[in-house]
N, C-alpha and C. Protein backbone atom coordinates (compact mmCIF):
# COMPACT_ATOMS: atom_id res chain seq x y z
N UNK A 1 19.35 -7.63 9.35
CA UNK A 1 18.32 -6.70 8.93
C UNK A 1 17.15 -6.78 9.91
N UNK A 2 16.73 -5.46 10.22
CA UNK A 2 15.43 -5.60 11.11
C UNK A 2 14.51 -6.10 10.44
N UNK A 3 13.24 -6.59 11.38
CA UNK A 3 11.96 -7.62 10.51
C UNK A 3 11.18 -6.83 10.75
N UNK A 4 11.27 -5.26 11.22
CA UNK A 4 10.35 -3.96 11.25
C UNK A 4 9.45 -4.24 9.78
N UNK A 5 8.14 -4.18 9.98
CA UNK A 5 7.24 -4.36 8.64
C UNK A 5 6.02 -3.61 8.48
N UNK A 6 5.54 -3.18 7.19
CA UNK A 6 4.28 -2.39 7.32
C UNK A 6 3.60 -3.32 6.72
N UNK A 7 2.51 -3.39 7.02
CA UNK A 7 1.48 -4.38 6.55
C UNK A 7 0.33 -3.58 6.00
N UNK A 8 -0.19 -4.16 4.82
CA UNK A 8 -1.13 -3.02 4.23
C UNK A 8 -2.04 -3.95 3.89
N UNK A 9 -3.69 -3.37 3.55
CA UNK A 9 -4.55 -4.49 3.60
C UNK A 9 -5.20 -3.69 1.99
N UNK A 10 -5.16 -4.65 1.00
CA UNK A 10 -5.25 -4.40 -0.29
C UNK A 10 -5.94 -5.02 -0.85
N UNK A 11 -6.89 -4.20 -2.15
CA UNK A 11 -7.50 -5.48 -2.84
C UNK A 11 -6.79 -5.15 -4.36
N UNK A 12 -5.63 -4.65 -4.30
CA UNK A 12 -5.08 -4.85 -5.06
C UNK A 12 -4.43 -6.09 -5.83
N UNK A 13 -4.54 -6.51 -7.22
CA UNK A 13 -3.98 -7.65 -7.69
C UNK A 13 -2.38 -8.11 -7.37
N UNK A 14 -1.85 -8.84 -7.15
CA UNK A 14 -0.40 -9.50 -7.31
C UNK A 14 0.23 -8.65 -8.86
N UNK A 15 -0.51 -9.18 -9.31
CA UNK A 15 -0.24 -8.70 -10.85
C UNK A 15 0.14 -6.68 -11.34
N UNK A 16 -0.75 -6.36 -10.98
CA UNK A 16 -0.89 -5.11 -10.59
C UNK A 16 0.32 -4.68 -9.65
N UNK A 17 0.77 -5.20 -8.57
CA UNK A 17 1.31 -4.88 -7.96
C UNK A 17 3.07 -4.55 -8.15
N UNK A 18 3.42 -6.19 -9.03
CA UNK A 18 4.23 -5.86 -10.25
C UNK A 18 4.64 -5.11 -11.22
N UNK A 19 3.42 -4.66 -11.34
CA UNK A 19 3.59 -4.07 -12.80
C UNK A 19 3.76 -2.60 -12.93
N UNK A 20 3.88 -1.95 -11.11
CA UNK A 20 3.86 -0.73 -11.08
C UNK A 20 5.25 -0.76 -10.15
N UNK A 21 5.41 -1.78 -9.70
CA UNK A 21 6.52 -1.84 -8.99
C UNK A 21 6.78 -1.72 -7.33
N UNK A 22 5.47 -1.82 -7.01
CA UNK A 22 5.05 -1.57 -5.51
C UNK A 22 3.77 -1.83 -5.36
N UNK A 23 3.39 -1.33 -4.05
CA UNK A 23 1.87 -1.51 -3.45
C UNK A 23 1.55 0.23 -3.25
N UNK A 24 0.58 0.60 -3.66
CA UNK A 24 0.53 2.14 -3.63
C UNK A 24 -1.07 2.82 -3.26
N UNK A 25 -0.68 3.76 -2.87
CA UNK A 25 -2.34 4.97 -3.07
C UNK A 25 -2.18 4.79 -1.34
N UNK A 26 -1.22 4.90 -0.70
CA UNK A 26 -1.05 4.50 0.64
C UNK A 26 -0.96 6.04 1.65
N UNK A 27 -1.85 6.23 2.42
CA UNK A 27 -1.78 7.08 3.50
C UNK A 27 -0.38 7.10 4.56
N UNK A 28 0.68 7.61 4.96
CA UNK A 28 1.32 7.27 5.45
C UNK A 28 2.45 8.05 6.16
N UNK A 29 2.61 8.26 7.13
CA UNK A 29 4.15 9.04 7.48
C UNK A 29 5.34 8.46 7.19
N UNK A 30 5.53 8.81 5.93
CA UNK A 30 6.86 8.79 4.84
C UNK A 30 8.02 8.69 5.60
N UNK A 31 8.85 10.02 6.42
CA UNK A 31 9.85 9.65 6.84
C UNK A 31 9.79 8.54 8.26
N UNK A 32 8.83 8.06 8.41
CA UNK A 32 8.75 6.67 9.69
C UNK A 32 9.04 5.91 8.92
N UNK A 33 8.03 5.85 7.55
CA UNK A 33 7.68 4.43 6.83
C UNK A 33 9.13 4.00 6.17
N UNK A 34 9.65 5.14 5.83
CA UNK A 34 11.07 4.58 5.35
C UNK A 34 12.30 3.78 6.05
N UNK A 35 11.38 3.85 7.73
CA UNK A 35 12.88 2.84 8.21
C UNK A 35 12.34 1.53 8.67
N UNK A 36 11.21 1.46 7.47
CA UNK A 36 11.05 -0.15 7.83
C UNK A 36 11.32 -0.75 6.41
N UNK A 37 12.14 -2.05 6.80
CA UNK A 37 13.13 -2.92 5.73
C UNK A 37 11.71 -3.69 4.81
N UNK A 38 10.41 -3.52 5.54
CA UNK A 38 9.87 -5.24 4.58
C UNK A 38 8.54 -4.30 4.54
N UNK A 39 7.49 -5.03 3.33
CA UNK A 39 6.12 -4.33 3.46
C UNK A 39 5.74 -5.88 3.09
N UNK A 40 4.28 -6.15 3.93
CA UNK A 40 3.58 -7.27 3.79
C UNK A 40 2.14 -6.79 3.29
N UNK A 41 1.87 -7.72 2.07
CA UNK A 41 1.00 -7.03 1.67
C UNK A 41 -0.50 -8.06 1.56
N UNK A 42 -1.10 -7.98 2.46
CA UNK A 42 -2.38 -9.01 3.18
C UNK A 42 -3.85 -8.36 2.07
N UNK A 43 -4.44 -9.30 1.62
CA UNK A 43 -5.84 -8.82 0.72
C UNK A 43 -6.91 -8.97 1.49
N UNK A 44 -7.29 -7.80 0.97
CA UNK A 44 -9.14 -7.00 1.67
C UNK A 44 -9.59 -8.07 0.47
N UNK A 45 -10.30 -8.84 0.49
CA UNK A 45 -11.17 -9.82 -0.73
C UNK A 45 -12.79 -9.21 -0.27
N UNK A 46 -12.79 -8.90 0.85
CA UNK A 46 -14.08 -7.74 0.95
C UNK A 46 -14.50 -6.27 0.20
N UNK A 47 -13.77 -5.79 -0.85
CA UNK A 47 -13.60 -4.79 -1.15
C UNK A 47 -13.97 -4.64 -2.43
N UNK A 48 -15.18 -3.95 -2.69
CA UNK A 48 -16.02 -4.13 -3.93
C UNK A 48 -15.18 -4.77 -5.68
N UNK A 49 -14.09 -4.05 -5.52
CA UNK A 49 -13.33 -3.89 -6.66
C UNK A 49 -11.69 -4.63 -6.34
N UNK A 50 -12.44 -5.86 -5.49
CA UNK A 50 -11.02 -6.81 -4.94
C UNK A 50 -10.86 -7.75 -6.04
N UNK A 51 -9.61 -7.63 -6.51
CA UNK A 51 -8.46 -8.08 -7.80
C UNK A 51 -8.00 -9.70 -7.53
N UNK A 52 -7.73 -9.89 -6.31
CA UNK A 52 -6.99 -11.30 -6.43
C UNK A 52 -7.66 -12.25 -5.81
N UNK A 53 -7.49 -13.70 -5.95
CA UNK A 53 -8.08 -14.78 -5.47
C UNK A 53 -8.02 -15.21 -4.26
N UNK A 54 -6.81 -14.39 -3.16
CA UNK A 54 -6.51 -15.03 -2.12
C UNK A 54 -7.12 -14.81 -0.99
N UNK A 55 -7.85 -15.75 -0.19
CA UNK A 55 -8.06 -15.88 1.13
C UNK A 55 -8.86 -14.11 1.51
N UNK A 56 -9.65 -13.84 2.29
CA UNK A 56 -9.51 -12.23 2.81
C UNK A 56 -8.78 -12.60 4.16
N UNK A 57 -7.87 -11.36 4.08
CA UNK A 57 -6.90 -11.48 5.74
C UNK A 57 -5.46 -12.05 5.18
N UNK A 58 -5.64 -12.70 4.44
CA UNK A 58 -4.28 -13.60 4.09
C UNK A 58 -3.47 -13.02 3.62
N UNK A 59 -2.02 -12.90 4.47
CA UNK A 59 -0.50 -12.95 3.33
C UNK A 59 -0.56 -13.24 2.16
N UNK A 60 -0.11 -12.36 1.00
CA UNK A 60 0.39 -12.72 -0.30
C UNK A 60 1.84 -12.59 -0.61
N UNK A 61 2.21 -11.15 -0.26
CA UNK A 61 3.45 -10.97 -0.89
C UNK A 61 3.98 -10.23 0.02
N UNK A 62 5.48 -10.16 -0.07
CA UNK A 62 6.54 -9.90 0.71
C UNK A 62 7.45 -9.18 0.19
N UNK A 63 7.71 -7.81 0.35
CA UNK A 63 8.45 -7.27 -0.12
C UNK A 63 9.51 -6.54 0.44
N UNK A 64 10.78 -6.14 0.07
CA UNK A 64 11.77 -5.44 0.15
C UNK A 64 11.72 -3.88 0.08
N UNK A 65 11.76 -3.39 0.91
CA UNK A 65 11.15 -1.76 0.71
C UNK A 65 12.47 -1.07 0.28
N UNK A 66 12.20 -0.37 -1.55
CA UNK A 66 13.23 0.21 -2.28
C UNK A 66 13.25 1.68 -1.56
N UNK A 67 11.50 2.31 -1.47
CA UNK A 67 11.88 3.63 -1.59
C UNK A 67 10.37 3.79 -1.12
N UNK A 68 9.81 4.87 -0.65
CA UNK A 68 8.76 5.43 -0.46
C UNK A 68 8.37 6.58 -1.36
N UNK A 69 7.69 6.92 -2.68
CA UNK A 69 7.72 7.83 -3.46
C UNK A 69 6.35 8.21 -3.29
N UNK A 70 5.96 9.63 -4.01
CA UNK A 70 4.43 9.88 -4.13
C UNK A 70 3.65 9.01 -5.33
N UNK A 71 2.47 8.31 -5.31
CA UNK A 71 1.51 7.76 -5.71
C UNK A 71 1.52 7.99 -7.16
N UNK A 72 1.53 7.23 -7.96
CA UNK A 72 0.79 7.25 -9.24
C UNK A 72 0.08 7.00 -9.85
N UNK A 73 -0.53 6.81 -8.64
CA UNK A 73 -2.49 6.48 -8.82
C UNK A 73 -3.48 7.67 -9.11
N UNK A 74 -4.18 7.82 -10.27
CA UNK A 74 -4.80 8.55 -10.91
C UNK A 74 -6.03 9.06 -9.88
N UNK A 75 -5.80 10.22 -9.57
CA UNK A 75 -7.04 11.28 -8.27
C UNK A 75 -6.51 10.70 -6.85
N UNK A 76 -5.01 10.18 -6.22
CA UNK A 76 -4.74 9.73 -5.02
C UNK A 76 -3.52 10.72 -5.04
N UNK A 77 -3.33 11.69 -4.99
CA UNK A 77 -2.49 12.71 -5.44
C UNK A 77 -1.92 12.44 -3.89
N UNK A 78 -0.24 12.92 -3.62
CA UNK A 78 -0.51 12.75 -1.54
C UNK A 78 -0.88 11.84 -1.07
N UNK A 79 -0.92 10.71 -1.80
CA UNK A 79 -0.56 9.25 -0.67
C UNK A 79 0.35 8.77 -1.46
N UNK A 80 0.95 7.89 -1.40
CA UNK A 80 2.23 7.40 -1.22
C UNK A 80 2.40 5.69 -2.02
N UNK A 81 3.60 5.25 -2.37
CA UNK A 81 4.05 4.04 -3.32
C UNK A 81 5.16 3.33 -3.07
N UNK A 82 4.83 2.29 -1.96
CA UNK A 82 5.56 1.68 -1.21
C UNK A 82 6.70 0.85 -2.67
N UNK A 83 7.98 1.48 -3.09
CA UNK A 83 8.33 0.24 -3.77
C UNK A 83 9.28 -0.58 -3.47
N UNK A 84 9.31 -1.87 -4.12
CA UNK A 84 9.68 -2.84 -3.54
C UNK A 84 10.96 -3.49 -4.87
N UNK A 85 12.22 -3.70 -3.83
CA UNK A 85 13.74 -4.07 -4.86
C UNK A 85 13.43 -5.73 -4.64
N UNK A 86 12.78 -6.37 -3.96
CA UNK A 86 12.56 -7.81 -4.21
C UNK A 86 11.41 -8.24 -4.06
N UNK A 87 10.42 -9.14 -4.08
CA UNK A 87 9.15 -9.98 -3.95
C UNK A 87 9.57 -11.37 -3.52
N UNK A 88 8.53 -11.91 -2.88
CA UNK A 88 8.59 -13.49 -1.78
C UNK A 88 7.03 -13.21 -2.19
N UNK A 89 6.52 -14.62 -2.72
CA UNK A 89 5.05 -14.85 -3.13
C UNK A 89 5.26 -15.98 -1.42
N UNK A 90 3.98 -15.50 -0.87
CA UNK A 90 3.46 -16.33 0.10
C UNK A 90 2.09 -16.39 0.71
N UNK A 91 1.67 -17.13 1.03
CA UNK A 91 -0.33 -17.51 1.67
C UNK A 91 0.34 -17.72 2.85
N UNK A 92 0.02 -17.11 3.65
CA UNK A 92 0.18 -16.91 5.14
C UNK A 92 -1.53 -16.53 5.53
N UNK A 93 -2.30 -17.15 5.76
CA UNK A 93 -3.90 -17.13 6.02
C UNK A 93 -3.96 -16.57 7.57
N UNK A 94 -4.80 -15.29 7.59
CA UNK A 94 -5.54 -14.88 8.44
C UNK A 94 -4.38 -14.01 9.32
N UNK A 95 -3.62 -13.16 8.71
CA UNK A 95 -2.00 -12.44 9.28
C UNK A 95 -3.20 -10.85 9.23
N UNK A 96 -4.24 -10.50 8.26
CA UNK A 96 -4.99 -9.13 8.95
C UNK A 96 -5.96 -9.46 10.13
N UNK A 97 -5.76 -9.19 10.95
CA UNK A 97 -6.96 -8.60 12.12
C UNK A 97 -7.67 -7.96 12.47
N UNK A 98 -8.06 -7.48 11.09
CA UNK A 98 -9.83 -6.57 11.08
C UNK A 98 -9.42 -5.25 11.62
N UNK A 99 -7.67 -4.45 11.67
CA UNK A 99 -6.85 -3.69 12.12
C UNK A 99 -8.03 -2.43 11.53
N UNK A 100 -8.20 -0.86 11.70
CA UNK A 100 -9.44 -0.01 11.38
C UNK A 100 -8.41 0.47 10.12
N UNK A 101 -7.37 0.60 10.19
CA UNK A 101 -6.31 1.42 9.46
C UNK A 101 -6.01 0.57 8.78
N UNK A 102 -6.06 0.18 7.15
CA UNK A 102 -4.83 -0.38 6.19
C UNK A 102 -3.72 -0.22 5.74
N UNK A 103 -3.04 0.64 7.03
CA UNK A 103 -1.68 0.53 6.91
C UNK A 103 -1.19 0.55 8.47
N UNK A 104 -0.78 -0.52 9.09
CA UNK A 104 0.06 -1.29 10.08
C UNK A 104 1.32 -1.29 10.37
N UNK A 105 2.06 -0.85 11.25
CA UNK A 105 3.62 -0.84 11.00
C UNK A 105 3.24 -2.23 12.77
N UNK A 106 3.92 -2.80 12.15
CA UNK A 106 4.62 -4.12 12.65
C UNK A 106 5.79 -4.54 12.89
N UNK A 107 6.06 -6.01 12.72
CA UNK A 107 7.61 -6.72 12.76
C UNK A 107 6.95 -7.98 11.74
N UNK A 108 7.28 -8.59 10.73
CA UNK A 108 7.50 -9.92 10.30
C UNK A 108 7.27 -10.80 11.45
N UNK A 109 7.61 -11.18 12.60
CA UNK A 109 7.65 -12.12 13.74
C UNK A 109 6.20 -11.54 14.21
N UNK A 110 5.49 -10.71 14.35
CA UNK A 110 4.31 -10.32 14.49
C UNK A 110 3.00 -10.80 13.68
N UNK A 111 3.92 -11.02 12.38
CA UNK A 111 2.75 -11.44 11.54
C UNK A 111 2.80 -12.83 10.81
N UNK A 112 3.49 -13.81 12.06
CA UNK A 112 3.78 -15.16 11.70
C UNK A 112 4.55 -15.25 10.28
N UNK A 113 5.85 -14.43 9.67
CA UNK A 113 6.61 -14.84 8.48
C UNK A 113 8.03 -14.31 8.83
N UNK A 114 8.51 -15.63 9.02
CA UNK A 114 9.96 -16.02 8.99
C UNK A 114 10.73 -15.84 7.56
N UNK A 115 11.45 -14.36 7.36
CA UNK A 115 12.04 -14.14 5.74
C UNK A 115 13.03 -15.15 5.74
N UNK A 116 13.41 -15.76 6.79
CA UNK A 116 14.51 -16.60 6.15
C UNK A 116 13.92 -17.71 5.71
N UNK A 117 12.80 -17.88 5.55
CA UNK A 117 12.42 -19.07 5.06
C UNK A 117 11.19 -18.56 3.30
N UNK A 118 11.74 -17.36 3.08
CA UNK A 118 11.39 -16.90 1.64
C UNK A 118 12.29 -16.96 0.65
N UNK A 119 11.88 -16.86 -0.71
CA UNK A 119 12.30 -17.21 -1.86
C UNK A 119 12.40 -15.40 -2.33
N UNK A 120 12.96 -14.96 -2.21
CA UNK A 120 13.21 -13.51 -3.19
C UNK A 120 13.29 -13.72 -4.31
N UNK A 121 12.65 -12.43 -5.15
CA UNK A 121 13.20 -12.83 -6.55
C UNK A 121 13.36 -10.89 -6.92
N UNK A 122 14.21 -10.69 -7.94
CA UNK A 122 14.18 -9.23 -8.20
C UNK A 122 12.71 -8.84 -8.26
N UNK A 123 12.44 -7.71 -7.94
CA UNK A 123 11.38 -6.86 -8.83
C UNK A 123 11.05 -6.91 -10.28
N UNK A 124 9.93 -7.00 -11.20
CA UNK A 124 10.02 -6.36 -12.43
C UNK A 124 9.80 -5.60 -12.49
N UNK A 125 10.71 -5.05 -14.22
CA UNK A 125 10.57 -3.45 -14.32
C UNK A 125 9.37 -2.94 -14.28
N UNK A 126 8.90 -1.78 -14.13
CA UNK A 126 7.15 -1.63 -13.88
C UNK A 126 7.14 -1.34 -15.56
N UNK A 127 5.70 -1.77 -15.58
CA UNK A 127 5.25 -1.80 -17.11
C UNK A 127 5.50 -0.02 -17.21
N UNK A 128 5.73 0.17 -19.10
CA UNK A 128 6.17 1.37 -19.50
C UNK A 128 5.37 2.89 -18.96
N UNK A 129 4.02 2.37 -19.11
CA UNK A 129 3.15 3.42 -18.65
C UNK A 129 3.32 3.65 -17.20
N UNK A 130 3.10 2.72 -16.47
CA UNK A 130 3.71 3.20 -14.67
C UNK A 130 4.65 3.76 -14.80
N UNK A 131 6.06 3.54 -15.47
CA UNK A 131 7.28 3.90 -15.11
C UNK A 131 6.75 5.53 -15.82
N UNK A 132 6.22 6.03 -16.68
CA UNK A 132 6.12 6.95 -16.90
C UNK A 132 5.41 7.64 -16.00
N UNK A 133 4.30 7.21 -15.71
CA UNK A 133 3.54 8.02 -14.15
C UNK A 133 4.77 8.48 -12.95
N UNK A 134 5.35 7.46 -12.78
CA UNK A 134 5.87 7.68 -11.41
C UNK A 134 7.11 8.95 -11.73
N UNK A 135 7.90 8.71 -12.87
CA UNK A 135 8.67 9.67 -13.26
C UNK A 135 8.09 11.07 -12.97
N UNK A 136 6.81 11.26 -13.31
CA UNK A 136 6.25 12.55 -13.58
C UNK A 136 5.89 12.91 -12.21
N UNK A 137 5.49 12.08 -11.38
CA UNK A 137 5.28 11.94 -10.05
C UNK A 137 6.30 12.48 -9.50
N UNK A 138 7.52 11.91 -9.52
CA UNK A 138 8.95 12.25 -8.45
C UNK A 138 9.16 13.37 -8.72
N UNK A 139 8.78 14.10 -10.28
CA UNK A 139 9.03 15.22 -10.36
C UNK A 139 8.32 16.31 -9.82
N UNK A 140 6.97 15.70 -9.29
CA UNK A 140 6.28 16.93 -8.96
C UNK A 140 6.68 17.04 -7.31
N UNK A 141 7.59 16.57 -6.52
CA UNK A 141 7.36 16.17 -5.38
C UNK A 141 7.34 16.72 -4.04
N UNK A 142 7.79 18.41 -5.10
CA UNK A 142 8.00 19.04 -4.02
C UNK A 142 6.66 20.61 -4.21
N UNK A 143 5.96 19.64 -4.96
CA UNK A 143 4.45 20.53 -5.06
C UNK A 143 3.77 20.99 -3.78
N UNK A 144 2.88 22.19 -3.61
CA UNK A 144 2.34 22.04 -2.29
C UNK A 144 1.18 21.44 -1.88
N UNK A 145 1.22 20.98 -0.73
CA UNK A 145 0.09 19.91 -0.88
C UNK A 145 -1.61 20.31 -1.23
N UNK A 146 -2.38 20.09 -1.44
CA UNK A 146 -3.77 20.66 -1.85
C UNK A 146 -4.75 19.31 -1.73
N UNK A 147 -5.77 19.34 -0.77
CA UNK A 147 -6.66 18.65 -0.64
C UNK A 147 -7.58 19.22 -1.14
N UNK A 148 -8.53 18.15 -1.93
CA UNK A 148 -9.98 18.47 -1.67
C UNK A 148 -10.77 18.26 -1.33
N UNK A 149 -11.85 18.35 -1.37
CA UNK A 149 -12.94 18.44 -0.44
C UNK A 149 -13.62 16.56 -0.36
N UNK A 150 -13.61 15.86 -2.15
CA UNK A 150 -14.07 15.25 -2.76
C UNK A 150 -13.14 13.96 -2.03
N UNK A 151 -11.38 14.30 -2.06
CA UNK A 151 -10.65 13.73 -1.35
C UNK A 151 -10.51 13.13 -0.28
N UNK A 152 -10.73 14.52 0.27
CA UNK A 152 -11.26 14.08 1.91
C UNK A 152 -12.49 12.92 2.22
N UNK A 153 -13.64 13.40 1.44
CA UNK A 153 -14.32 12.33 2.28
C UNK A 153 -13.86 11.06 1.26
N UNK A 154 -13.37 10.76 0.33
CA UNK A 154 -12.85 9.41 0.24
C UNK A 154 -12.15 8.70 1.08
N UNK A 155 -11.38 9.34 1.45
CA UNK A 155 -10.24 9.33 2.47
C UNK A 155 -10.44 8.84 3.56
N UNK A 156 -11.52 9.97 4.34
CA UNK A 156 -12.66 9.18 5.54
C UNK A 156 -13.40 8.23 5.24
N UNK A 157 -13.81 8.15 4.30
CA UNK A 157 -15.06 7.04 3.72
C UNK A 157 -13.99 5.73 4.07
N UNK A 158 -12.92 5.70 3.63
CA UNK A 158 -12.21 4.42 3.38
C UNK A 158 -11.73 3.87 4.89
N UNK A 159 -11.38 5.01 5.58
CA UNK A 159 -10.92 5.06 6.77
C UNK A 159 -12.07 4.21 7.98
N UNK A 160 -13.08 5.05 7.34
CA UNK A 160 -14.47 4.81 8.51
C UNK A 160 -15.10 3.68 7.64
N UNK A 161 -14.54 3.08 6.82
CA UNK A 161 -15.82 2.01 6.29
C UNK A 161 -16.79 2.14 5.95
N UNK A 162 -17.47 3.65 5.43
CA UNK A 162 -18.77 4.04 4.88
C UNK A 162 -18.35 4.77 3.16
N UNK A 163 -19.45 4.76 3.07
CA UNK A 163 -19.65 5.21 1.61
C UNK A 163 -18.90 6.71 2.02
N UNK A 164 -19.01 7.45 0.61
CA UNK A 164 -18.73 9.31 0.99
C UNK A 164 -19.86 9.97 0.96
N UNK A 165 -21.12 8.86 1.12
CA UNK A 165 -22.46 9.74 1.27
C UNK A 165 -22.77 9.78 2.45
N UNK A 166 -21.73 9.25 3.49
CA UNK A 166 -21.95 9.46 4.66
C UNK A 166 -20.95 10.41 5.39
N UNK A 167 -20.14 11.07 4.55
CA UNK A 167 -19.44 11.64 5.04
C UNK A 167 -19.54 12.86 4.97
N UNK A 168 -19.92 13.95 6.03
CA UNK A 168 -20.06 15.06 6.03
C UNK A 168 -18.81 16.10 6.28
N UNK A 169 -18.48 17.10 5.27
CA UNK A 169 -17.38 17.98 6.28
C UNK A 169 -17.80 19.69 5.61
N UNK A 170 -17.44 20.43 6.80
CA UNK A 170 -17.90 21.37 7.01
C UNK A 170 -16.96 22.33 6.91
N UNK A 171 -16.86 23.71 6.33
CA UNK A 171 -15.62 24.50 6.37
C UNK A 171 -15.78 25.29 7.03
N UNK A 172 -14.92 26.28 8.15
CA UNK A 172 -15.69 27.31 8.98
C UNK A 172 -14.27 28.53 8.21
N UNK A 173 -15.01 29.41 7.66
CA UNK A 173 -13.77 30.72 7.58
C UNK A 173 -13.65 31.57 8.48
């Protein structure tokens, strides 16, 4: 198996991450992202509304990439839900590099983690309410896409590291 990997920088919980069955709300070119075998998922602990205890920069978890689906994150409509058919819990300290983008396509050997030296374990099922989001999700999937305005500068805001009160955009008809 290739050690091709996307690395995403999250302040999403471990727990959370489980319970939906992936790492998600992810910006991403879908048919690339799908021919990578592993997603590493490194915590932003800088991030107002950061969930887990580990390290900022640091490896947590290791996953098996099931499928790339659309988001079932509530107002992230059009980004994307990396999910994952196995998990490897690991602290691998200081594997982000302050990268501008939180989503990285890599190799495992890039980001100092040797899978043969991980513990897999299945996925759990995602708690009832996710599994119901995402259902409703796959179904919409071939919706057309629609940004808004409000979107956008989140989008940039997150991108550029500023609030969305700094983000100006302009429409020309």
């Amino acid at each position: 198996m290739s050690d091709k990997a996307i690395a995403v920088f999250t302040f999403k919980s471990r727990e959370y991450i489980l319970a939906i069955g992936g790492t998600n709300s992810w910006a991403l070119n879908r048919p690339h992202a799908r021919t990578f075998p592993w997603v590493v998922c490194c915590r932003n602990a800088n991030h107002a509304a950061a969930e887990g205890a580990e390290p900022h920069g640091s490896a947590f978890l290791v996953g098996r990439v099931e499928d790339i689906i659309p988001s079932p994150e509530p107002g992230w409509e059009h980004r994307w839900l990396i999910k994952m058919s196995e998990v490897a819990e690991v602290a691998v300290p200081q594997v982000w590099q302050g990268w501008r983008n939180p989503v990285r396509y890599t190799t495992l050997e890039d980001l100092g983690i040797d899978p043969n030296s991980l513990t897999f374990k299945p996925m759990p099922a995602p708690a009832e309410a996710a599994l119901a989001e995402i259902e409703e999700i796959e179904q919409a999937e071939d919706a057309p896409f629609m940004l808004t305005i409000a979107r956008a500068k989140e989008g940039l805001a997150n991108a550029f590291g500023v609030t969305t009160d700094a983000v100006e955009i302009t429409i020309r008809g």
